[in-house]
C-alpha atoms as a PDB file:
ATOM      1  CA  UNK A   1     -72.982   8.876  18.040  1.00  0.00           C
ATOM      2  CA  UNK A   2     -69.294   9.670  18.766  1.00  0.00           C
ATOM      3  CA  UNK A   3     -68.133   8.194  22.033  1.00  0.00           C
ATOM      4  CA  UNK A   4     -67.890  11.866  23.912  1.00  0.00           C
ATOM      5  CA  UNK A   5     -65.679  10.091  26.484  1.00  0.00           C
ATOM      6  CA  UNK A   6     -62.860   9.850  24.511  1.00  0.00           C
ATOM      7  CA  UNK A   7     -62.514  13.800  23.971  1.00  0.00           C
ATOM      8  CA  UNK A   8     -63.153  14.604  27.826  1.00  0.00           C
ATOM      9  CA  UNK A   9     -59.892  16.177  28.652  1.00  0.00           C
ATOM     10  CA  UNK A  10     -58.659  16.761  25.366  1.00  0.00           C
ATOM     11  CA  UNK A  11     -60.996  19.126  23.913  1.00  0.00           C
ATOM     12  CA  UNK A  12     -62.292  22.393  24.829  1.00  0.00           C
ATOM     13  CA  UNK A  13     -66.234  22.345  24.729  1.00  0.00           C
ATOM     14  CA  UNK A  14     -67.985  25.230  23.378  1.00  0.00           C
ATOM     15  CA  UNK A  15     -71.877  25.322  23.918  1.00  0.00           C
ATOM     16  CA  UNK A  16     -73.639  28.320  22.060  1.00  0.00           C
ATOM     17  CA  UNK A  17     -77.599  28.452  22.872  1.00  0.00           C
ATOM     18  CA  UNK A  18     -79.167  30.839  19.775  1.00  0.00           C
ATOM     19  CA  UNK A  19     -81.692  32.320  21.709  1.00  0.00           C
ATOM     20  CA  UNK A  20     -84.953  32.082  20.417  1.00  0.00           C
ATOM     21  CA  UNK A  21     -83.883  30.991  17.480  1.00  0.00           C
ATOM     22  CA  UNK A  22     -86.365  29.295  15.073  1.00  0.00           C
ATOM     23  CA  UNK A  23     -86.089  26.307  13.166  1.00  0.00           C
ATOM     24  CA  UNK A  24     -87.565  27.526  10.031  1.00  0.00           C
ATOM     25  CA  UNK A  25     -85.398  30.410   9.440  1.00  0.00           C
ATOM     26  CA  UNK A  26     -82.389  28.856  10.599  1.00  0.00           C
ATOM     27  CA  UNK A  27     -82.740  25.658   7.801  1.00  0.00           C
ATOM     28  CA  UNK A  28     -84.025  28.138   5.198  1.00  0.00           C
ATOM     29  CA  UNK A  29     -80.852  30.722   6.031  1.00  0.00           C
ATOM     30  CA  UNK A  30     -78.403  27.502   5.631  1.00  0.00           C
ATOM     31  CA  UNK A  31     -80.184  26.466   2.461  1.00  0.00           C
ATOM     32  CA  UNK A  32     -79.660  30.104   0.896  1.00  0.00           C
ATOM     33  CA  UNK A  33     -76.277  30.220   1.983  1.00  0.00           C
ATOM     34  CA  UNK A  34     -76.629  33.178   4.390  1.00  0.00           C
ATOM     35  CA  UNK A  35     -74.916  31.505   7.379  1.00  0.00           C
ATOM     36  CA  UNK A  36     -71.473  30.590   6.223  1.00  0.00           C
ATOM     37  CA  UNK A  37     -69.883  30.510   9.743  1.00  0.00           C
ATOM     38  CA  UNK A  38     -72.762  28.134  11.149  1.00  0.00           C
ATOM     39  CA  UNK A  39     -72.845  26.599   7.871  1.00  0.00           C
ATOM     40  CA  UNK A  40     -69.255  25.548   8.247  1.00  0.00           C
ATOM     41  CA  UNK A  41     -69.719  23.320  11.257  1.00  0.00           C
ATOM     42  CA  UNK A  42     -73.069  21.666   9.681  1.00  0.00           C
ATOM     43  CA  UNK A  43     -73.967  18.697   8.002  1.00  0.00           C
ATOM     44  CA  UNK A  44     -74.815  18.594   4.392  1.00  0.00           C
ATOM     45  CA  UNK A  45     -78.168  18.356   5.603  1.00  0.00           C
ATOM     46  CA  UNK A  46     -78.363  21.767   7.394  1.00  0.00           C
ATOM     47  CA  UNK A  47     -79.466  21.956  10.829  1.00  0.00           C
ATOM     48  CA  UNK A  48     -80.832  18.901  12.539  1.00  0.00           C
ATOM     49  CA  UNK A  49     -84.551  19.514  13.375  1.00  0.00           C
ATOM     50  CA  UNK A  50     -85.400  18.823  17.553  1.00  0.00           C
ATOM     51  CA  UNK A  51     -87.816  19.648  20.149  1.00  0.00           C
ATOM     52  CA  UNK A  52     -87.215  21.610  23.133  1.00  0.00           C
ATOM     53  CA  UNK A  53     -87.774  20.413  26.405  1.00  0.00           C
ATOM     54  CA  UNK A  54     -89.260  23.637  27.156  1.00  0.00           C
ATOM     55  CA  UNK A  55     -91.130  26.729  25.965  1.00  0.00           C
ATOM     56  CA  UNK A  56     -88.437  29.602  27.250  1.00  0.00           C
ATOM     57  CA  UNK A  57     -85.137  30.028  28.454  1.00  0.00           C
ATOM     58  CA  UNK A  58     -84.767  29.636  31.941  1.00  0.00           C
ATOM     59  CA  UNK A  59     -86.650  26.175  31.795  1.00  0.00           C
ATOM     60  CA  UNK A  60     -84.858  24.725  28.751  1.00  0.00           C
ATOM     61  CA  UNK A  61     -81.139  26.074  30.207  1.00  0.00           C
ATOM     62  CA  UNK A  62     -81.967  24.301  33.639  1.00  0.00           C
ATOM     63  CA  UNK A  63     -82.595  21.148  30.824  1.00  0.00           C
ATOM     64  CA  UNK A  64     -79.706  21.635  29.201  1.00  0.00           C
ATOM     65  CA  UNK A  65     -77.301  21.746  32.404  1.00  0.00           C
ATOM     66  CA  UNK A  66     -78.396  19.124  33.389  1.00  0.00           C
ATOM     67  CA  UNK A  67     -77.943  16.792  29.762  1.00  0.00           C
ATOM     68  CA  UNK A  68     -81.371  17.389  28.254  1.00  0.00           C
ATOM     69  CA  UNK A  69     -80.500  18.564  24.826  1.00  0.00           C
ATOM     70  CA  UNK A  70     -83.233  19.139  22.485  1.00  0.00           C
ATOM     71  CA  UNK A  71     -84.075  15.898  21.434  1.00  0.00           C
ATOM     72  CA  UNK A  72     -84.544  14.391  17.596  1.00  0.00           C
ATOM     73  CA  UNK A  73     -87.956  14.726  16.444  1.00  0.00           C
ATOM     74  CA  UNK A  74     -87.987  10.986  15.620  1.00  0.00           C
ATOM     75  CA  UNK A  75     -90.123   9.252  17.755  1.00  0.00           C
ATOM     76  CA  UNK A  76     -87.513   6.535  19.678  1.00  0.00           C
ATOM     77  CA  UNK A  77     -84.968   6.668  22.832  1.00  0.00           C
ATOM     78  CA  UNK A  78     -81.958   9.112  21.552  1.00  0.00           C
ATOM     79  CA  UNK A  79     -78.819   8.257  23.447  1.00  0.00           C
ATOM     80  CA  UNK A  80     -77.418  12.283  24.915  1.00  0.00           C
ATOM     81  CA  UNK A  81     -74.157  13.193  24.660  1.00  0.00           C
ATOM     82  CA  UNK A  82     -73.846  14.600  28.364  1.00  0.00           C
ATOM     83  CA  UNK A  83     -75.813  13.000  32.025  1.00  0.00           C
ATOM     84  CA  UNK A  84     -75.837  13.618  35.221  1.00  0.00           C
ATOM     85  CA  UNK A  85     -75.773   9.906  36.810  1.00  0.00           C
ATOM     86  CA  UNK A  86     -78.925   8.940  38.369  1.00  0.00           C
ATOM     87  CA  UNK A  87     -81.197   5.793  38.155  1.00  0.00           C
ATOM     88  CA  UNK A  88     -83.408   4.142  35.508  1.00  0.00           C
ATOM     89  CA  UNK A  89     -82.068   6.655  32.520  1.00  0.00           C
ATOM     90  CA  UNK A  90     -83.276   5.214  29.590  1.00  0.00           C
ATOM     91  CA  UNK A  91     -80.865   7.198  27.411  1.00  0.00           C
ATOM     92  CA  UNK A  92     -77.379   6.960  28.965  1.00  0.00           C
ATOM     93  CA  UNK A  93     -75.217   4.754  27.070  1.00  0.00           C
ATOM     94  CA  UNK A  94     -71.421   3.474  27.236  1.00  0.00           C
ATOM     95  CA  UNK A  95     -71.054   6.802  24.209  1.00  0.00           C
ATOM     96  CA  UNK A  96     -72.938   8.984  26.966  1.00  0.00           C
ATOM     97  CA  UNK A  97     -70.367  11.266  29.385  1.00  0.00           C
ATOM     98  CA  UNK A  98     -72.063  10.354  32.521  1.00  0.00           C
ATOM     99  CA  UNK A  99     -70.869  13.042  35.506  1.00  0.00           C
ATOM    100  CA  UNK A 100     -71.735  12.525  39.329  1.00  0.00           C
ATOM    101  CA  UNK A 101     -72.758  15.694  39.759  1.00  0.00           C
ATOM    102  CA  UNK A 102     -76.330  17.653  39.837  1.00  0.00           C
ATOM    103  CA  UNK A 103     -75.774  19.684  36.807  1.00  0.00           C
ATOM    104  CA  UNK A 104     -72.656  18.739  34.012  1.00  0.00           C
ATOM    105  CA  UNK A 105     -71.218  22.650  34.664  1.00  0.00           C
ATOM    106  CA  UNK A 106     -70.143  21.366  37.910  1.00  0.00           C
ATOM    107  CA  UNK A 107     -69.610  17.761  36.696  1.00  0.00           C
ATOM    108  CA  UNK A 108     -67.079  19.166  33.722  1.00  0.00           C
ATOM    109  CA  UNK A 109     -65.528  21.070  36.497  1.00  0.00           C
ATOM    110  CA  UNK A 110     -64.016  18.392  38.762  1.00  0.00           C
ATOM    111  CA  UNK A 111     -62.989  17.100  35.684  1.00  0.00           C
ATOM    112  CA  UNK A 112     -60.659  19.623  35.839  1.00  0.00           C
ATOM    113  CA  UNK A 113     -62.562  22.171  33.007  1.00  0.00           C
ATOM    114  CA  UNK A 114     -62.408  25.837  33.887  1.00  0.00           C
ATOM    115  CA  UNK A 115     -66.323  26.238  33.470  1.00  0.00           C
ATOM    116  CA  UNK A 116     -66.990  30.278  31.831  1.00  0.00           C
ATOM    117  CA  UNK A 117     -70.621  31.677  31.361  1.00  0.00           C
ATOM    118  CA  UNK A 118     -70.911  34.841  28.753  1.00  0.00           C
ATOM    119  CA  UNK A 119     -74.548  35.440  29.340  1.00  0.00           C
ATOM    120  CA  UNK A 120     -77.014  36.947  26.782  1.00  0.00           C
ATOM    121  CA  UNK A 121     -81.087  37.852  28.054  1.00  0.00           C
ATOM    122  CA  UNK A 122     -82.253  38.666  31.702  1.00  0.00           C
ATOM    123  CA  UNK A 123     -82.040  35.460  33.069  1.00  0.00           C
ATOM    124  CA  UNK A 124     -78.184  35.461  33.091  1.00  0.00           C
ATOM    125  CA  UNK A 125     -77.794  39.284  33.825  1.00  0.00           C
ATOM    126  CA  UNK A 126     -76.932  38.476  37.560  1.00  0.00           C
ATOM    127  CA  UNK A 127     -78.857  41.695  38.579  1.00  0.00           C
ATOM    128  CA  UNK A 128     -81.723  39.855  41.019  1.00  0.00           C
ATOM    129  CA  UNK A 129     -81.522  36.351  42.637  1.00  0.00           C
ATOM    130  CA  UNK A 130     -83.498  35.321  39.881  1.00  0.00           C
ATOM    131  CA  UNK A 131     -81.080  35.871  36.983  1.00  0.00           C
ATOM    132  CA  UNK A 132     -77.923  34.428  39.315  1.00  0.00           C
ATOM    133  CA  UNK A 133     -79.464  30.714  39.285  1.00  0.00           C
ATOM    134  CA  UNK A 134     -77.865  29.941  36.142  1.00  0.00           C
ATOM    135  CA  UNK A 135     -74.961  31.587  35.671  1.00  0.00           C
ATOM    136  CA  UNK A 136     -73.611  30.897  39.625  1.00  0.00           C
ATOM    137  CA  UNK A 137     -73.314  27.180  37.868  1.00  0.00           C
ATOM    138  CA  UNK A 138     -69.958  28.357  36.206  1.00  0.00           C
ATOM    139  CA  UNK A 139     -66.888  29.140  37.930  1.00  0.00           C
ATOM    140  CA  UNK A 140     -66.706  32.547  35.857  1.00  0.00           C
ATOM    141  CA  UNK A 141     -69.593  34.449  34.550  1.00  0.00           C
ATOM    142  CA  UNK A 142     -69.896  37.532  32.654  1.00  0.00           C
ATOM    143  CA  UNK A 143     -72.932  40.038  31.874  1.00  0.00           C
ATOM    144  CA  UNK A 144     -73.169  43.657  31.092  1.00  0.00           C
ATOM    145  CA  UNK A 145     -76.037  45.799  29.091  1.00  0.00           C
ATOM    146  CA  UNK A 146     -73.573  45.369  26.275  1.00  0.00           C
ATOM    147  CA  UNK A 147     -74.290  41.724  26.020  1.00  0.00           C
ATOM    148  CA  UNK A 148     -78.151  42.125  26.545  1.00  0.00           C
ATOM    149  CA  UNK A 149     -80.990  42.326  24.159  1.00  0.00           C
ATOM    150  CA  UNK A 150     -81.241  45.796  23.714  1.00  0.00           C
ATOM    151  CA  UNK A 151     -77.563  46.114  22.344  1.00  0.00           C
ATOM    152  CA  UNK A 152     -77.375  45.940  18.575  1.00  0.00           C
ATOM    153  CA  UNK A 153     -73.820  44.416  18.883  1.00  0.00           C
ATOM    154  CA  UNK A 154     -74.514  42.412  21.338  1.00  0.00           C
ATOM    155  CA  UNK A 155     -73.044  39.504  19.452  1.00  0.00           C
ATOM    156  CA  UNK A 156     -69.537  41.206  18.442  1.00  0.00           C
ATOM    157  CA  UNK A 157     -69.426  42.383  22.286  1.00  0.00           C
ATOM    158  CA  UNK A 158     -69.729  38.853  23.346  1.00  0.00           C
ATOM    159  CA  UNK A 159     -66.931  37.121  21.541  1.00  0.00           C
ATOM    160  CA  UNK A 160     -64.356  39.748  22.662  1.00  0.00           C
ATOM    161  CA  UNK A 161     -64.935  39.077  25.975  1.00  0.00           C
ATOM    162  CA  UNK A 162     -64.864  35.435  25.091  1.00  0.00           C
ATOM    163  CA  UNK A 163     -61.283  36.206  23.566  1.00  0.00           C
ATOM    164  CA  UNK A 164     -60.462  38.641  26.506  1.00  0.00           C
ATOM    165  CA  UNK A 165     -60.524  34.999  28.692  1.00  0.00           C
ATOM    166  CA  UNK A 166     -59.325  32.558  26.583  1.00  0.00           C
ATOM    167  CA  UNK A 167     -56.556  34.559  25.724  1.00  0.00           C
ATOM    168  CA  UNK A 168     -55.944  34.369  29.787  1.00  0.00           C
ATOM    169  CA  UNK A 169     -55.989  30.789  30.427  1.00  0.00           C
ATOM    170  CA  UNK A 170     -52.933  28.709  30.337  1.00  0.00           C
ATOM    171  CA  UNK A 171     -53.112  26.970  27.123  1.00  0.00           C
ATOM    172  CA  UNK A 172     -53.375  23.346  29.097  1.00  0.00           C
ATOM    173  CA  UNK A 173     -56.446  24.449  30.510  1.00  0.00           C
ATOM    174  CA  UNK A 174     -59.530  22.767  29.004  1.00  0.00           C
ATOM    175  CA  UNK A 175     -62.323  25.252  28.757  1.00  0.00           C
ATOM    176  CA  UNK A 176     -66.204  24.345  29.197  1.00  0.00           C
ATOM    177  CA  UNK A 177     -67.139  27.966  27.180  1.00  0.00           C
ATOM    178  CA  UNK A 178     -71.200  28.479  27.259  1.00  0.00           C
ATOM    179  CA  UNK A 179     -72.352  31.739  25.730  1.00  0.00           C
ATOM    180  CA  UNK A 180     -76.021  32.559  25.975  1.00  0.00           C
ATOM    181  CA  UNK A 181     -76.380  34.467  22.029  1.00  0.00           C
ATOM    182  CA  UNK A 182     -78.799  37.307  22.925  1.00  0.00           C
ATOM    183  CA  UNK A 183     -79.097  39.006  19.819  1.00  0.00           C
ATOM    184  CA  UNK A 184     -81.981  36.826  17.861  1.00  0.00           C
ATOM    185  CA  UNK A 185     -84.064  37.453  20.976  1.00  0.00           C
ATOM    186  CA  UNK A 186     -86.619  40.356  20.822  1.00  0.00           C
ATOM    187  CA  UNK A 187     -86.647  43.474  20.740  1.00  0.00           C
ATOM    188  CA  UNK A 188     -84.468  42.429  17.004  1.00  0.00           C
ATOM    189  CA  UNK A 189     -85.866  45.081  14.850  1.00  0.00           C
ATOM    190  CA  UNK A 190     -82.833  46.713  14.390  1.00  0.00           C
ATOM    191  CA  UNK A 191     -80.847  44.503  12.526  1.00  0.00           C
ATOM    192  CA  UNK A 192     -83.535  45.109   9.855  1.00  0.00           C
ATOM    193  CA  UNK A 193     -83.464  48.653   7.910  1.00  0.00           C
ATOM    194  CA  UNK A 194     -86.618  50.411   8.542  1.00  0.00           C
ATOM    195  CA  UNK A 195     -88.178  47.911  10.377  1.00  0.00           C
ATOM    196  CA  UNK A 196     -90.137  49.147  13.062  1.00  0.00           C
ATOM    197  CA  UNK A 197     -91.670  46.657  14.724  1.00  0.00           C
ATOM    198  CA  UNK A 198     -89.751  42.830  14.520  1.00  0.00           C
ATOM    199  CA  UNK A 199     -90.970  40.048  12.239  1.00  0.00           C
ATOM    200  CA  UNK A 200     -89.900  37.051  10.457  1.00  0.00           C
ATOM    201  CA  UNK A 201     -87.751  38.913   8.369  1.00  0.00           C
ATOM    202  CA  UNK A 202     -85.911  41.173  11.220  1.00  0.00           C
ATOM    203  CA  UNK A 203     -85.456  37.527  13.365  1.00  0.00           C
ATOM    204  CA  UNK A 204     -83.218  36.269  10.235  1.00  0.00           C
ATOM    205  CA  UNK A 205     -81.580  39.237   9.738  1.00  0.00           C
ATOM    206  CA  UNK A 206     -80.458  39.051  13.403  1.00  0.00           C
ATOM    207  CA  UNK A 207     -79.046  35.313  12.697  1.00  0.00           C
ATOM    208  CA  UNK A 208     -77.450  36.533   9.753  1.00  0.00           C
ATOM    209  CA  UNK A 209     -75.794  39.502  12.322  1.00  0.00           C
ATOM    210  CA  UNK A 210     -74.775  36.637  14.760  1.00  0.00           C
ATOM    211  CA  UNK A 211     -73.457  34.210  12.149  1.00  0.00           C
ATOM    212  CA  UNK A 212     -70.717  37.168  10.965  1.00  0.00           C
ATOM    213  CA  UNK A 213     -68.877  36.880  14.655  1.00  0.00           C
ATOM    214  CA  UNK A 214     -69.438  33.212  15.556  1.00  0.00           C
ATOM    215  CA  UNK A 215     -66.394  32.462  12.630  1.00  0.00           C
ATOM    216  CA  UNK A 216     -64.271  34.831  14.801  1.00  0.00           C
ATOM    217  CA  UNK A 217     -64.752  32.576  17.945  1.00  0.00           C
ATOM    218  CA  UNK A 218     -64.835  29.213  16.161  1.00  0.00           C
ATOM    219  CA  UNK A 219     -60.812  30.699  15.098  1.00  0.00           C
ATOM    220  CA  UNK A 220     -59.862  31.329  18.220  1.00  0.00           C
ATOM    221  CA  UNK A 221     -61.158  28.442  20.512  1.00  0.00           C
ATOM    222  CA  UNK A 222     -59.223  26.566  17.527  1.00  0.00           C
ATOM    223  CA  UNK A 223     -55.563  27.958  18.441  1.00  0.00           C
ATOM    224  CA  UNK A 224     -56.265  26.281  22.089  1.00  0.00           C
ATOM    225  CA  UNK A 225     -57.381  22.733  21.146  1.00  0.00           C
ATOM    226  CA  UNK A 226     -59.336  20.791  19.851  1.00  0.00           C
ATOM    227  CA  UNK A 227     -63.304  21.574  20.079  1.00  0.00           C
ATOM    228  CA  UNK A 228     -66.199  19.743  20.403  1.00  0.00           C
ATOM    229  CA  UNK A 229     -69.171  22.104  19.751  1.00  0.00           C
ATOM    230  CA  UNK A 230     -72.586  22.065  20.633  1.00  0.00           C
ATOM    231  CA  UNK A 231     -74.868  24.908  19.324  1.00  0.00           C
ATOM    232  CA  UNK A 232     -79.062  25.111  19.467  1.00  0.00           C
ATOM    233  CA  UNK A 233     -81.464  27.452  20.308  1.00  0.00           C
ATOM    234  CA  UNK A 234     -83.691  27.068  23.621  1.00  0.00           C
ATOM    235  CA  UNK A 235     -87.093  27.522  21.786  1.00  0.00           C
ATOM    236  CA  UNK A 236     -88.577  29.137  19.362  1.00  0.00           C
ATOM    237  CA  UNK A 237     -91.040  32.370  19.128  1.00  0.00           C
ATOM    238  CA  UNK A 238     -93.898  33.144  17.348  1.00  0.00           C
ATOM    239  CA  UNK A 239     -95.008  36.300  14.875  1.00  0.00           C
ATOM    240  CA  UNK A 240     -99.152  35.692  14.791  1.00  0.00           C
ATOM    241  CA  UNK A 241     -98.941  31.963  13.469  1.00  0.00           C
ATOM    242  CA  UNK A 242    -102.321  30.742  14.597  1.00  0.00           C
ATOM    243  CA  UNK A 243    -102.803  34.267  16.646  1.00  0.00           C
ATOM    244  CA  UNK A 244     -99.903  33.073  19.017  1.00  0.00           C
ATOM    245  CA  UNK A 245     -97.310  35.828  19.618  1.00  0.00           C
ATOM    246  CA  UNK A 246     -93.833  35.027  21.590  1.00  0.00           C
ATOM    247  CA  UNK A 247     -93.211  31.941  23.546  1.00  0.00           C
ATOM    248  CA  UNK A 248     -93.708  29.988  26.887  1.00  0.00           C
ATOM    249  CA  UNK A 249     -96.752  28.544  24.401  1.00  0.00           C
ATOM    250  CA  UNK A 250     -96.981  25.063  22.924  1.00  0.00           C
ATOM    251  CA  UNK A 251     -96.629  25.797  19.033  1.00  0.00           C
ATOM    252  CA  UNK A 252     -94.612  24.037  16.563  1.00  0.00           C
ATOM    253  CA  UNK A 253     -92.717  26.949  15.900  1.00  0.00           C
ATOM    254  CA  UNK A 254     -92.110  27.431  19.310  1.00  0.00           C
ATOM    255  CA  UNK A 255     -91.118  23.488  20.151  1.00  0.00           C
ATOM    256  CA  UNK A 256     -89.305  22.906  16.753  1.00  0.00           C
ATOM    257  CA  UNK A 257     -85.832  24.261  17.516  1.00  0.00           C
ATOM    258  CA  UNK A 258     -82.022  23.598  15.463  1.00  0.00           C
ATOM    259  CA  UNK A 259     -79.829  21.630  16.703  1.00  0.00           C
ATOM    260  CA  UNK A 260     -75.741  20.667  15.841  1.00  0.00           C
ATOM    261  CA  UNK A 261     -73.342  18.933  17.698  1.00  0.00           C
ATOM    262  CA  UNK A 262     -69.638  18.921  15.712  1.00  0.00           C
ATOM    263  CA  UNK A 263     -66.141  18.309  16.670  1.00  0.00           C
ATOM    264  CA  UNK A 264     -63.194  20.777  15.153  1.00  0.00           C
ATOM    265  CA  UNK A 265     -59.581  19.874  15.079  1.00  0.00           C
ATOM    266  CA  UNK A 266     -57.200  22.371  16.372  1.00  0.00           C
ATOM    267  CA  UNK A 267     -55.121  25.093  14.284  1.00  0.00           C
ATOM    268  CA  UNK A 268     -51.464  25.786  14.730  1.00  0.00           C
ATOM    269  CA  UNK A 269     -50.873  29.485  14.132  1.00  0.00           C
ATOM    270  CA  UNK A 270     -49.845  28.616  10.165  1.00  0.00           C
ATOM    271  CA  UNK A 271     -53.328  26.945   9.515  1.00  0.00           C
ATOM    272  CA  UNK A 272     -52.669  23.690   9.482  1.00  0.00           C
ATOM    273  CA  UNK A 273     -54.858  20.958  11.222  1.00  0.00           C
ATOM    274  CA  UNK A 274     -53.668  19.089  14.160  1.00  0.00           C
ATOM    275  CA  UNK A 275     -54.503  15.323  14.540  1.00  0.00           C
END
C-alpha cells in the first residue's frame, strides 16, 4: 500500500462511485476488452474483487466519506487509504491519511482541497432534505435531471460539467473531485437496442456507455496535476439470481462490488509525463 501521505497536497484526488455496478460484469467487460478507459488505470489482473459495507447507496456513500472503502474479500485487517481519527481503529496505519475531521470531504478540505460533488441518483439530487445529506459535505455540488438516471447521457453530461469547474480553478488548487456515475443504475434499458425491460446484458452495455467518457476526464484532471484515483461501485443489483431482484438485499451479487485505487502522473499540454 502506497503511503497516501506523501501525495496529500500534490495530487488532485478523483473518486468515481459506478453506481450499482456489478462485479461480474465489470471483470468479464475488462477481460473482453470492452472497457479500455477503465482498463487503462487497472491492474493486469482486472478489477480487484471487495465487499461493500452496505446494500445501497446512501449507506455505503455515508461509508465511504467517512474511509470505509469496500474492503478485500480476503479474510484479514486491510490497512484504508483514507480515516477519520478516532480510537481503537484496527486498520489505520503510518500509510493511512488519517484527518481530524467527521467525514474526509471536510478533512481534505482544511487541507486546503477545494472539495466538488457532481452527483448521479436521487440521493444527491438536492431536491428534499433527504438527498442534501451527502452532497452538503462538499464545498460545491452539482445536480440536474441531466445527470440523473433517467438521462441516457447522463455520463457525457457529467464530465462537462466536471470540465466546466476544473477549467475554473486556479491551476494550484488541489481538487478533491467525487462524481456519483448514475448511468449503470436502473432504469438502463436504453443503452441496449430493443431492450425493453433492463437485464444483465443492458447493465454492461451501460458500463460500456460510461467507460467511453471517463478517458475524457482522466485527460483533463491530467493537465492539472498529478491524480490519485479511486473508482468502485457502492453495491451491486440483482436480475432474478435466487428470485432476488435489485438491492438493499444480502446477495453475493449485491455485496461483491469492483474496486481500483491508481495514481496518474500529470500531462503537459505536448503529452509528455511529468515526474
Amino acid at each position: 500500500m502506497q503511503n497516501i501521505n506523501e501525495l496529500i497536497g500534490k495530487h488532485d484526488i478523483l473518486f468515481v462511485t459506478l453506481d450499482t455496478l456489478r462485479y461480474d460484469v465489470a471483470q468479464e467487460c475488462w477481460a473482453k476488452g470492452r472497457t479500455p478507459n477503465l482498463a487503462s488505470v487497472l491492474p493486469t489482473t482486472g478489477w480487484e474483487k471487495r465487499h461493500s459495507p452496505a446494500t445501497f447507496t446512501y449507506a455505503a456513500h455515508h461509508a465511504f466519506f467517512a474511509g470505509f472503502l469496500p474492503t478485500p474479500e480476503a479474510p484479514g485487517r486491510h490497512p484504508r487509504l483514507f480515516a477519520t481519527r478516532f480510537a481503537g481503529s484496527e486498520t489505520t496505519t503510518e500509510s493511512t491519511c488519517v484527518l481530524d475531521a467527521p467525514d474526509i470531504v471536510t478533512g481534505l478540505a482544511e487541507h486546503d482541497y477545494h472539495t466538488v460533488c457532481i452527483g448521479g441518483v436521487g440521493f444527491f439530487n438536492k431536491l428534499n432534505p433527504l438527498g442534501r445529506v451527502l452532497p452538503c459535505l462538499f464545498e460545491e455540488s452539482h445536480w440536474s435531471e441531466e445527470l440523473g438516471v433517467t438521462n441516457q447521457q447522463s455520463t457525457a453530461n457529467q464530465v462537462v460539467v466536471a470540465q466546466r469547474i476544473l477549467e475554473a480553478l486556479p491551476a494550484h488548487q488541489r481538487v478533491f473531485l467525487f462524481l456519483n456515475i448514475s448511468a449503470i443504475h436502473q432504469p438502463n434499458r436504453f443503452y441496449l437496442d430493443g431492450a425493453v425491460k433492463d437485464s444483465l446484458l443492458s447493465h454492461t452495455a451501460a458500463l460500456e456507455y460510461v467507460d467511453a467518457h471517463l478517458g475524457s476526464l482522466f485527460r483533463i484532471m491530467q493537465k492539472r496535476a498529478p491524480i490519485l484515483g479511486i473508482i468502485c461501485s457502492d453495491h451491486g443489483t440483482a436480475y432474478g439470481e435466487d428470485n432476488y431482484h435489485g438491492h438493499r438485499l444480502a446477495h453475493p451479487v449485491v455485496w461483491e462490488v469492483p474496486y481500483a485505487d491508481f495514481v496518474l502522473p500529470k500531462v503537459n499540454p505536448l503529452g509528455h509525463h511529468e515526474h
